[in-house]
C-alpha atoms as a PDB file:
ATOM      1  CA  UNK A   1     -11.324  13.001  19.590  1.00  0.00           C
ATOM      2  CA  UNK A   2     -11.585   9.054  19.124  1.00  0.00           C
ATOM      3  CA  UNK A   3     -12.896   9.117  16.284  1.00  0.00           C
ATOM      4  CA  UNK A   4     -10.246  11.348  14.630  1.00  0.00           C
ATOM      5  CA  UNK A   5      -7.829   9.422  15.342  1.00  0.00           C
ATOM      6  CA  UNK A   6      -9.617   6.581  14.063  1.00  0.00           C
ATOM      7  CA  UNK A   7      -9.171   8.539  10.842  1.00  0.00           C
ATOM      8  CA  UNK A   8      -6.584   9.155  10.873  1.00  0.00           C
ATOM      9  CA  UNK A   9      -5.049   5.380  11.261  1.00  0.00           C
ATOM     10  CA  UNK A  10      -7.072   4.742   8.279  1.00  0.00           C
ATOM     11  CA  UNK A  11      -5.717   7.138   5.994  1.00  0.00           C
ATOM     12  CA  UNK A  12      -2.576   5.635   7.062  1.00  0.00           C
ATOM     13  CA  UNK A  13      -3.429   2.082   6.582  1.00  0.00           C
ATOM     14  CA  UNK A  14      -4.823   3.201   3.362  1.00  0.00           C
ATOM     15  CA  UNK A  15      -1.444   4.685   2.049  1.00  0.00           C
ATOM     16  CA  UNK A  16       0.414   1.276   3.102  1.00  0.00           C
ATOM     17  CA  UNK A  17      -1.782  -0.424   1.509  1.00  0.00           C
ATOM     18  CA  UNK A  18      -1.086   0.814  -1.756  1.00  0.00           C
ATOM     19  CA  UNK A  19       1.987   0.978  -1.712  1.00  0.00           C
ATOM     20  CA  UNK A  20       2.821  -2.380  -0.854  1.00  0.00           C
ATOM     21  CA  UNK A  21       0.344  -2.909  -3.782  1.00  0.00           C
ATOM     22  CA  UNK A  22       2.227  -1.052  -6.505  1.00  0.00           C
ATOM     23  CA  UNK A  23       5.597  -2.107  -4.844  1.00  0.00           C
ATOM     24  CA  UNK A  24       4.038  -5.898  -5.623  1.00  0.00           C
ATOM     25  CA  UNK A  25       3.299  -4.829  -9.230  1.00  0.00           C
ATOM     26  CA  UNK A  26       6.616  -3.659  -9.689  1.00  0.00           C
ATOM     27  CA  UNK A  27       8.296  -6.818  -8.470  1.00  0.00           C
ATOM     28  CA  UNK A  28       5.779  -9.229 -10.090  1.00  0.00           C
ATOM     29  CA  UNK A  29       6.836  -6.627 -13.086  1.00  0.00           C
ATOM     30  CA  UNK A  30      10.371  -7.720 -12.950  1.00  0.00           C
ATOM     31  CA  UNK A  31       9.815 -11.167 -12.713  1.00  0.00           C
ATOM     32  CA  UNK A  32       7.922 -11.395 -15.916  1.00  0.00           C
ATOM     33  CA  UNK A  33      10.342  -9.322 -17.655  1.00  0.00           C
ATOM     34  CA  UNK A  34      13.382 -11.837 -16.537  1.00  0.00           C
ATOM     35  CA  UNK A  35      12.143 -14.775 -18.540  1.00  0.00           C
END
C-alpha cells in the first residue's frame, strides 16, 4: 500500500520535473532569440 503510493509520487515528481525542464528550454529559447 506504502509503497504504491510511493510510486506513485514519483511518477508525479517525474512529470514536474520535465516540464519545468522543457518550460526552461523554451524560455532560455526566447531569450536567445531576442538579441
Amino acid at each position: 500500500m506504502r509503497l504504491m503510493l510511493l510510486n506513485k509520487l514519483m511518477h508525479q515528481i517525474m512529470f514536474v520535473m520535465e516540464i519545468r525542464m522543457r518550460e526552461s528550454q523554451i524560455l532560455l529559447f526566447k531569450i536567445e532569440n531576442h538579441k
